[in-house]
C-alpha atoms as a PDB file:
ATOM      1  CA  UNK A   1     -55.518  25.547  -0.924  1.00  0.00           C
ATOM      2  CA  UNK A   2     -55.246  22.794  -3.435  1.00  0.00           C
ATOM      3  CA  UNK A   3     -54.971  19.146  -2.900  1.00  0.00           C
ATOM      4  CA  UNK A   4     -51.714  17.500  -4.716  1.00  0.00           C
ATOM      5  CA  UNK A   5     -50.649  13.774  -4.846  1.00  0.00           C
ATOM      6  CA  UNK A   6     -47.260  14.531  -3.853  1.00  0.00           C
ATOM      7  CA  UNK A   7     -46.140  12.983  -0.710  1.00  0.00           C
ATOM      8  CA  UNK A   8     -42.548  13.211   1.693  1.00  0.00           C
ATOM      9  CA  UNK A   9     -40.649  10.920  -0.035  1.00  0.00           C
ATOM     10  CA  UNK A  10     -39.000   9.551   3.413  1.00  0.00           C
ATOM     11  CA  UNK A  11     -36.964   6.711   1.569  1.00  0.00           C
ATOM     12  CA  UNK A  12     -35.091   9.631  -0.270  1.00  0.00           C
ATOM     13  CA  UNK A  13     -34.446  11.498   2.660  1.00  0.00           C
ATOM     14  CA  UNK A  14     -33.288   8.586   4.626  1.00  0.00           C
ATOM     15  CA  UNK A  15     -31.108   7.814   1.829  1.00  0.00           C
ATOM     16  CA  UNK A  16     -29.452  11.046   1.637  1.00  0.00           C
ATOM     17  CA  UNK A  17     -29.083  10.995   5.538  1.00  0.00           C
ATOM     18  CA  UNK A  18     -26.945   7.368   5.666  1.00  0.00           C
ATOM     19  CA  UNK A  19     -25.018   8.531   2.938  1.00  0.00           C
ATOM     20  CA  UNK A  20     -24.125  11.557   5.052  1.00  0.00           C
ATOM     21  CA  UNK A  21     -23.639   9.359   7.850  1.00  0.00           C
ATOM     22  CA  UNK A  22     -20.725   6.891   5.850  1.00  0.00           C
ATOM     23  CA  UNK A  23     -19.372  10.610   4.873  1.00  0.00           C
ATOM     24  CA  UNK A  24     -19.050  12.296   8.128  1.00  0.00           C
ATOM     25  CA  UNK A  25     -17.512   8.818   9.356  1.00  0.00           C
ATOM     26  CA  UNK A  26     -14.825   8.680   6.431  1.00  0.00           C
ATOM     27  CA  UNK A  27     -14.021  11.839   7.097  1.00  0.00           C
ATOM     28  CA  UNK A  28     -13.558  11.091  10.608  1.00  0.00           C
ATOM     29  CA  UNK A  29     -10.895   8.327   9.851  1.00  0.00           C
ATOM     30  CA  UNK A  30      -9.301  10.278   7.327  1.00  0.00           C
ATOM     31  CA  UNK A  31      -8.041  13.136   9.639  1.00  0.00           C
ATOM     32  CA  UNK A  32      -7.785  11.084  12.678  1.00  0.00           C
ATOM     33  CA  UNK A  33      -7.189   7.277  11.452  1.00  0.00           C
ATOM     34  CA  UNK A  34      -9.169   3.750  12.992  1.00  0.00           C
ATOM     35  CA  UNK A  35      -9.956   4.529  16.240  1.00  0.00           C
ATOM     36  CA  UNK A  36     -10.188   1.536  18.852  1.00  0.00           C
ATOM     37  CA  UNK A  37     -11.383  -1.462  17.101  1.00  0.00           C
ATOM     38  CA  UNK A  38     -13.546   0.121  14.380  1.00  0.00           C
ATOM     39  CA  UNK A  39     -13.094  -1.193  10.803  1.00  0.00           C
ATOM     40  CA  UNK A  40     -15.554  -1.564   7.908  1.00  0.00           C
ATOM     41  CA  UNK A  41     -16.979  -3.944   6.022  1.00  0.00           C
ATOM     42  CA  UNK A  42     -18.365  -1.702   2.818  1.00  0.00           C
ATOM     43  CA  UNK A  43     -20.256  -3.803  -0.232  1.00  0.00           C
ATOM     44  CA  UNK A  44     -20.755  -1.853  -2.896  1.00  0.00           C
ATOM     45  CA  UNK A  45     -21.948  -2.656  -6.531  1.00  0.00           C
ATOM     46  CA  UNK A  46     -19.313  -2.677  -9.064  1.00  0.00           C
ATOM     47  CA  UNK A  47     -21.027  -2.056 -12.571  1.00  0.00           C
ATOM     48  CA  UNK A  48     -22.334   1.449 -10.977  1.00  0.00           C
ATOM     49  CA  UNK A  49     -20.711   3.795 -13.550  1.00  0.00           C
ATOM     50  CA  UNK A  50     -18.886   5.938 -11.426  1.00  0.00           C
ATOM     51  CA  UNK A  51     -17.041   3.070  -9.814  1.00  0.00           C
ATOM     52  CA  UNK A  52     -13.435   2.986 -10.725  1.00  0.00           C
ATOM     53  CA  UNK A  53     -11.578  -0.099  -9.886  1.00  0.00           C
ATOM     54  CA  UNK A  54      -9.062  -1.633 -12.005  1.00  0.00           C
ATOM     55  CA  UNK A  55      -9.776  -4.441 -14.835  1.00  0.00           C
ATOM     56  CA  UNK A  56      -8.989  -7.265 -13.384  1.00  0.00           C
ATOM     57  CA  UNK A  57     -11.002  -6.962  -9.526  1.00  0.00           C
ATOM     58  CA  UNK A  58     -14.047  -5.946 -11.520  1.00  0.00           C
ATOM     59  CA  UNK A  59     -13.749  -9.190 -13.916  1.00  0.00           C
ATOM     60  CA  UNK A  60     -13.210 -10.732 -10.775  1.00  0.00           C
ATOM     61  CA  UNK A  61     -16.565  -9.406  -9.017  1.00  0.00           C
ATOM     62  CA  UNK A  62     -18.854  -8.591 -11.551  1.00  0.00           C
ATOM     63  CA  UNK A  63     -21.368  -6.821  -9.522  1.00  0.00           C
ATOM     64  CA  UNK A  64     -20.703  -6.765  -6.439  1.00  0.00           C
ATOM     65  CA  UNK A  65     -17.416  -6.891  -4.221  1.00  0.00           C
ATOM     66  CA  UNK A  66     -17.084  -6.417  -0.499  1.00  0.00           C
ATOM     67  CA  UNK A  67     -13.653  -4.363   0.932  1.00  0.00           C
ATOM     68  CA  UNK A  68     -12.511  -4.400   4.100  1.00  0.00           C
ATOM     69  CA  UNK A  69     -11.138  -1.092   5.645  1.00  0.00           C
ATOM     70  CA  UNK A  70      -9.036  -2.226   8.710  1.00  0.00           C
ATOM     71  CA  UNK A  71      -4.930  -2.677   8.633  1.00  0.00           C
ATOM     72  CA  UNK A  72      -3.917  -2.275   5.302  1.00  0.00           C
ATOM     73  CA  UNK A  73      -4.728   0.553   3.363  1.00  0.00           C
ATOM     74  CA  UNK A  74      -3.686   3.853   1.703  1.00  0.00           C
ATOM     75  CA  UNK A  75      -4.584   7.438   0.402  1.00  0.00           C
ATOM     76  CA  UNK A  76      -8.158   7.754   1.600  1.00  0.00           C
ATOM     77  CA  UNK A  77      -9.626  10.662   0.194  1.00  0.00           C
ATOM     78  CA  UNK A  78     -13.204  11.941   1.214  1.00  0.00           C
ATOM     79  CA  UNK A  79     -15.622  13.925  -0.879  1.00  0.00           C
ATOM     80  CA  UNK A  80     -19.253  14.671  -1.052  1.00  0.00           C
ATOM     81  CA  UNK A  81     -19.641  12.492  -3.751  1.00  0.00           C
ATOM     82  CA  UNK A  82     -17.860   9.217  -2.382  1.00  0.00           C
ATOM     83  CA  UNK A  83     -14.213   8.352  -1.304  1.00  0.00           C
ATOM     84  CA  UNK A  84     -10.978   6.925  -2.872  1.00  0.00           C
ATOM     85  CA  UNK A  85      -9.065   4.302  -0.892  1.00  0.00           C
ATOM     86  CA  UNK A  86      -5.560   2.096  -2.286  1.00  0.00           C
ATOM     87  CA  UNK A  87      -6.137  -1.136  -0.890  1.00  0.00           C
ATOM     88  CA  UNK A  88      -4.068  -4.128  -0.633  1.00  0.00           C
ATOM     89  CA  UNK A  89      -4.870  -7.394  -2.551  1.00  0.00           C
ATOM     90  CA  UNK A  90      -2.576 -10.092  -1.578  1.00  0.00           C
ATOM     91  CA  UNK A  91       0.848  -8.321  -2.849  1.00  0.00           C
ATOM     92  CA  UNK A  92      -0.855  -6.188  -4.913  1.00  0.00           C
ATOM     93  CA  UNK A  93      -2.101  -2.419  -3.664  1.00  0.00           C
ATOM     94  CA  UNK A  94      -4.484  -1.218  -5.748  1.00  0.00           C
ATOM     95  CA  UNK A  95      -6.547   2.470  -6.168  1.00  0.00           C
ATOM     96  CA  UNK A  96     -10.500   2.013  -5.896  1.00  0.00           C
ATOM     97  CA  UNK A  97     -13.367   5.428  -6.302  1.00  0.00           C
ATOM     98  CA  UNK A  98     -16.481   4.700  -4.904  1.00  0.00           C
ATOM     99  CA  UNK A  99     -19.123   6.437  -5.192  1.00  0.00           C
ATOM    100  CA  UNK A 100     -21.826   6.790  -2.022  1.00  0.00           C
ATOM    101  CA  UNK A 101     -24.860   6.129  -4.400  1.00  0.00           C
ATOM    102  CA  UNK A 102     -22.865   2.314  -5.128  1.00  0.00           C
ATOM    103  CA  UNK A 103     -22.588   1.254  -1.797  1.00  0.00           C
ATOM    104  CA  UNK A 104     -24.768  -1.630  -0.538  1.00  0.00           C
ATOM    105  CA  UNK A 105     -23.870  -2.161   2.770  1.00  0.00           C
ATOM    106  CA  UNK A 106     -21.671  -0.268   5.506  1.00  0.00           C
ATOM    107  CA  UNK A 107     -21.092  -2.618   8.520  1.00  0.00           C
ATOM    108  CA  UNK A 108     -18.680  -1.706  11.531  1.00  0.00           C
ATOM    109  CA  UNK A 109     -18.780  -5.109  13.396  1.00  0.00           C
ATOM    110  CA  UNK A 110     -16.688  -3.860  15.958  1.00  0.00           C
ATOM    111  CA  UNK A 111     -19.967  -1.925  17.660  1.00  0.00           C
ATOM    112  CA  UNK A 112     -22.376  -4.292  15.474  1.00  0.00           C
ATOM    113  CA  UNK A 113     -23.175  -1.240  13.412  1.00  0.00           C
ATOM    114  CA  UNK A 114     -24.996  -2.161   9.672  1.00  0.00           C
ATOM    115  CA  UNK A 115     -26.371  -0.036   7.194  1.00  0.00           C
ATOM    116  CA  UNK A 116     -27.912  -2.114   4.046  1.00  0.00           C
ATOM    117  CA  UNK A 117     -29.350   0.019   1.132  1.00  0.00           C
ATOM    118  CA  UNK A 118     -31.659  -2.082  -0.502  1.00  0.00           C
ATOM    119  CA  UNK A 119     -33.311  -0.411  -4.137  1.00  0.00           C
ATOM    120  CA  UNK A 120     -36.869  -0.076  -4.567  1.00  0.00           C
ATOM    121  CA  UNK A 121     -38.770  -1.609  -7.822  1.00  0.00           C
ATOM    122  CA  UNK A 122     -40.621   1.587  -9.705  1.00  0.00           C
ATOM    123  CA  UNK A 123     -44.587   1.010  -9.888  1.00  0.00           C
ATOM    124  CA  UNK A 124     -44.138  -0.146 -13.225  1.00  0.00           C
ATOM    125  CA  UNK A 125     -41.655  -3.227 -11.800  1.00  0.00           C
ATOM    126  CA  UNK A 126     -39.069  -1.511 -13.798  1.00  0.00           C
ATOM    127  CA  UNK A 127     -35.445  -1.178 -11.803  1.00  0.00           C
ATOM    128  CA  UNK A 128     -35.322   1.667  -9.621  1.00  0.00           C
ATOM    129  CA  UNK A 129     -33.315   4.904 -10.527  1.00  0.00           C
ATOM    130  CA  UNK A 130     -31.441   6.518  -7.068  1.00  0.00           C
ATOM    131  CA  UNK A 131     -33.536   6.104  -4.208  1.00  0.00           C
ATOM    132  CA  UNK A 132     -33.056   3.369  -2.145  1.00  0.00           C
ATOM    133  CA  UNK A 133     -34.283   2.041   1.187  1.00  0.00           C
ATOM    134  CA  UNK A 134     -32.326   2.372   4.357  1.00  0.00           C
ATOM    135  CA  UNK A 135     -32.136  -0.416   6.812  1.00  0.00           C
ATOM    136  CA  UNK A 136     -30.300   0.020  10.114  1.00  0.00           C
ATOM    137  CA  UNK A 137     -29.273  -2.848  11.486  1.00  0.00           C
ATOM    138  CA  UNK A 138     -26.868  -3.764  14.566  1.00  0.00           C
ATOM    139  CA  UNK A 139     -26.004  -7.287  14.902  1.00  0.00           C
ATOM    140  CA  UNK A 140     -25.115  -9.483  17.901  1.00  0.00           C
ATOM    141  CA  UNK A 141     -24.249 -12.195  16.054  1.00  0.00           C
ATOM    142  CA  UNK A 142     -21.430 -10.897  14.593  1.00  0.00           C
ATOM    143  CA  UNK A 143     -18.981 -11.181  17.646  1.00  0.00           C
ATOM    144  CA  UNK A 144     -19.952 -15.561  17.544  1.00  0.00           C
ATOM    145  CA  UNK A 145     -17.999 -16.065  14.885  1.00  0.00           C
ATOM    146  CA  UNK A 146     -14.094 -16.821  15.450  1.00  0.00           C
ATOM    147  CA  UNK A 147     -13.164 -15.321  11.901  1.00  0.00           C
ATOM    148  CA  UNK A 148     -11.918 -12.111  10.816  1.00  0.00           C
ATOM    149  CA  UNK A 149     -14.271 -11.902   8.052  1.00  0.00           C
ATOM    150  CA  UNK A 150     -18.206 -11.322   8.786  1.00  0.00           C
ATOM    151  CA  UNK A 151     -20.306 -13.005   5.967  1.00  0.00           C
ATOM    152  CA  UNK A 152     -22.791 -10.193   4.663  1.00  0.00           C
ATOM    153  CA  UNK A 153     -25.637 -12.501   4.073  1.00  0.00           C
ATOM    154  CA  UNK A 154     -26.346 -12.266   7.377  1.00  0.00           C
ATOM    155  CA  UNK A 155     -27.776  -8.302   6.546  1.00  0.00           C
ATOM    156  CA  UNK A 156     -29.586 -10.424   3.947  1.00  0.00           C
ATOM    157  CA  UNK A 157     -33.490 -10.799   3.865  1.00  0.00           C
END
């Protein structure tokens, strides 16, 4: 029996497993619509590559942008590999693709349900490739504020 370095490499497996979690819960909605309350906050990072998002949202949030999947929105498809979604901003509906590996956070404030992905720095301090760290977080805060709209510093260190 040899002795390797290799170790489980939980943050990957936890990272796979939220994915699949935002997946099964997309899917979900997409057969059966919003149930209840439920609605999603989902930040996600907007120069990933796979992203597609039209010209003008991602000059307007150049790396980051948070949607909001509640009342107003169209054509959600479901994959393996993310989910497409028409959304409306102000008059204007327009077709987003993201991809599970861009998302940043997944909040349902509606059961104070968060999921923040936060990436890992490489040994060498160099930016991380895929795996990211999974941080499950419910919030009672969320249901003191009278607004609509949760701020996601909050899921913030």
């Amino acid at each position: 029996m040899s002795i390797t370095n290799q170790s489980i490499d939980y943050g990957n497996l936890m990272h796979k497993a939220m994915r699949g979690l935002i997946l099964e819960v997309l899917t979900d909605v997409c057969s059966k619509g919003l149930p209840g309350n439920h609605h999603f906050f989902i930040t996600f990072d907007t120069m990933h590559p796979d992203v597609e998002i039209a010209d003008w949202l991602s000059d307007r949030y150049p790396g980051e942008m948070t949607i909001v999947i509640q009342h107003q929105y169209e054509s959600l498809k479901v994959t393996n590999q993310g989910f497409s979604i028409t959304l409306s901003f102000g008059d204007k509906f327009e077709p987003l693709y993201v991809p599970y590996n861009a998302i940043k956070t997944f909040v349902d404030p509606s059961v104070e349900f968060g999921l923040r992905f936060e990436a890992q720095e490489k040994e060498d301090g160099s930016a991380p490739e895929a795996p990211m760290d999974v941080m499950v977080e419910p919030k009672k805060e969320m249901h003191k504020k009278d607004a609509d709209i949760v701020s996601l510093d909050q899921f913030r260190k």
